[in-house]
C-alpha atoms as a PDB file:
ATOM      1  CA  UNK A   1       9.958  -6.449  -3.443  1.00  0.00           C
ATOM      2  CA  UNK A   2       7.255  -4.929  -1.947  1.00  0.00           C
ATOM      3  CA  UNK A   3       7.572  -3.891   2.003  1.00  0.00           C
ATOM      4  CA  UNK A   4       5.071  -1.769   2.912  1.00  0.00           C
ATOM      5  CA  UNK A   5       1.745  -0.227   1.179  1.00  0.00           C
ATOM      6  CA  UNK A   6      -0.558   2.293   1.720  1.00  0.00           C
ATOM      7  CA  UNK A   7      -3.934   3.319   0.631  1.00  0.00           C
ATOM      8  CA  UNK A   8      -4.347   7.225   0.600  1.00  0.00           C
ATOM      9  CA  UNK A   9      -7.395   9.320   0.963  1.00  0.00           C
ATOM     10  CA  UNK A  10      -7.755   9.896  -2.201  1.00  0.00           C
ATOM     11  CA  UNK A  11      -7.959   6.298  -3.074  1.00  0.00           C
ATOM     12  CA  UNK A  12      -4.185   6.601  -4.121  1.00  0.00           C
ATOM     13  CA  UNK A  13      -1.732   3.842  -3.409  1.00  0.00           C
ATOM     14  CA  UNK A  14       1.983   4.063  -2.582  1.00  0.00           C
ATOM     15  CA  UNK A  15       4.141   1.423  -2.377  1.00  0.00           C
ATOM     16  CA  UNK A  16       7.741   0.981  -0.565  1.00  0.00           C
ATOM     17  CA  UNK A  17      10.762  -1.403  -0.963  1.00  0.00           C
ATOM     18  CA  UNK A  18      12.928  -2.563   1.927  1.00  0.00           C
ATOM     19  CA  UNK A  19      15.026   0.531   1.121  1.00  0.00           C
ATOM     20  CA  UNK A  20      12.236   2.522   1.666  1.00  0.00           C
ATOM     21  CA  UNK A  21      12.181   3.542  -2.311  1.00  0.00           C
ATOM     22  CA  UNK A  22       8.698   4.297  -3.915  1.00  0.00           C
ATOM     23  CA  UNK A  23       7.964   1.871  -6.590  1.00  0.00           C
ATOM     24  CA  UNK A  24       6.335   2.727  -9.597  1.00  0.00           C
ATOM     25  CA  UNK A  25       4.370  -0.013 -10.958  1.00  0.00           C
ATOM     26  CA  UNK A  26       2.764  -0.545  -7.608  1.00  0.00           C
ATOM     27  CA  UNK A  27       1.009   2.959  -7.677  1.00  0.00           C
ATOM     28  CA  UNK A  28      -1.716   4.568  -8.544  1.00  0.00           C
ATOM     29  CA  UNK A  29      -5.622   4.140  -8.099  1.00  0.00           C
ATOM     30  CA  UNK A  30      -6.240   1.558  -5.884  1.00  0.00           C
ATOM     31  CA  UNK A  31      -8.982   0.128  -8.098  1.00  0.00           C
ATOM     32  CA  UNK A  32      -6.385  -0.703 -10.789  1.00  0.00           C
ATOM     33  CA  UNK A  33      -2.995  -1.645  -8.801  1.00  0.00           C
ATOM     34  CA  UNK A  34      -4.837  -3.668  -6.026  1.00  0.00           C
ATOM     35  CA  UNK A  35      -4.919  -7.231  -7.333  1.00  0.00           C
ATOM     36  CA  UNK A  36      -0.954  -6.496  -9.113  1.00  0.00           C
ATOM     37  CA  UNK A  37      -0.044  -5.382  -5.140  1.00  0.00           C
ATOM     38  CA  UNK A  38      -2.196  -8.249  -3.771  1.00  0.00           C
ATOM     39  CA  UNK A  39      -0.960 -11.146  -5.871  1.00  0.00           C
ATOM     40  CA  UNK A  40       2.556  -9.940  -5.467  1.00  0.00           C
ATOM     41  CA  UNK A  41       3.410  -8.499  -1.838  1.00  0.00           C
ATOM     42  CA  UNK A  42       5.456 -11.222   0.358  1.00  0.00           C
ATOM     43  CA  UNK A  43       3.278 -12.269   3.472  1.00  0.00           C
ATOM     44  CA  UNK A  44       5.801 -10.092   5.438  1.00  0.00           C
ATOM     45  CA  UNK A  45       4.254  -7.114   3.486  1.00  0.00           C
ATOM     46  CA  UNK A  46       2.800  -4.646   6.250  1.00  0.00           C
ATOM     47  CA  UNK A  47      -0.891  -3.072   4.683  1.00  0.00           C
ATOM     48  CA  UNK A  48      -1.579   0.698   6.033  1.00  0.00           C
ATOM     49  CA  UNK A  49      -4.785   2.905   5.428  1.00  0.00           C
ATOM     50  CA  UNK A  50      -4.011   6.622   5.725  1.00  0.00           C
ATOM     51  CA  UNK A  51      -7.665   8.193   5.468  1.00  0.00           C
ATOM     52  CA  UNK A  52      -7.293  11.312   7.261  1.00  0.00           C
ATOM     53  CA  UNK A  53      -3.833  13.091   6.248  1.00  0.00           C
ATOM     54  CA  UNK A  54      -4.178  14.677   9.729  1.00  0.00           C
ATOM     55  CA  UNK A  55      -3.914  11.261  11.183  1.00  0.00           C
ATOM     56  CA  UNK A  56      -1.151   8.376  11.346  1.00  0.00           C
ATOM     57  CA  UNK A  57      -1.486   5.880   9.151  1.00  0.00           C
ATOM     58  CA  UNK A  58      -3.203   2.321  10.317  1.00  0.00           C
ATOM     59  CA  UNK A  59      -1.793  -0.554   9.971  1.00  0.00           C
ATOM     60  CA  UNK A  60      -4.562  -3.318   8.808  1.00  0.00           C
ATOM     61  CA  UNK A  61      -5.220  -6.775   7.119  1.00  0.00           C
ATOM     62  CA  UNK A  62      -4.085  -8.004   3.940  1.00  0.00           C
ATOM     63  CA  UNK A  63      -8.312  -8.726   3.589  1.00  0.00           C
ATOM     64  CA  UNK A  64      -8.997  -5.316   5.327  1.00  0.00           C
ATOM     65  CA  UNK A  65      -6.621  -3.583   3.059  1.00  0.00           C
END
């Protein structure tokens, strides 16, 4: 299940699990995972943007995201 995800600056995706694992089938360009992450990421799912690699990562909106 998917626990956290975050959008890269390269328009990359990477996904978590509550074990903090990477999973696969969640990643990749954002243009082709985000409705697969959308549609299946619990409400509890925390959405980050990480823009600037010199920067944290933000936490944002499901609708932001």
């Amino acid at each position: 299940m998917i626990k956290s995800v975050i959008r890269c600056p390269d328009d990359m995706v990477i996904a978590f699990d509550e074990d903090e694992e990477q999973i696969p089938q969640y990643q990749g360009r954002y243009e082709e995972v985000k409705s697969c992450v959308l549609e299946d990421a619990p409400p509890e799912a925390v959405f980050g943007h990480w823009f600037d690699f010199e920067m944290d990562i933000t936490t944002v909106s499901r609708e932001e995201w």
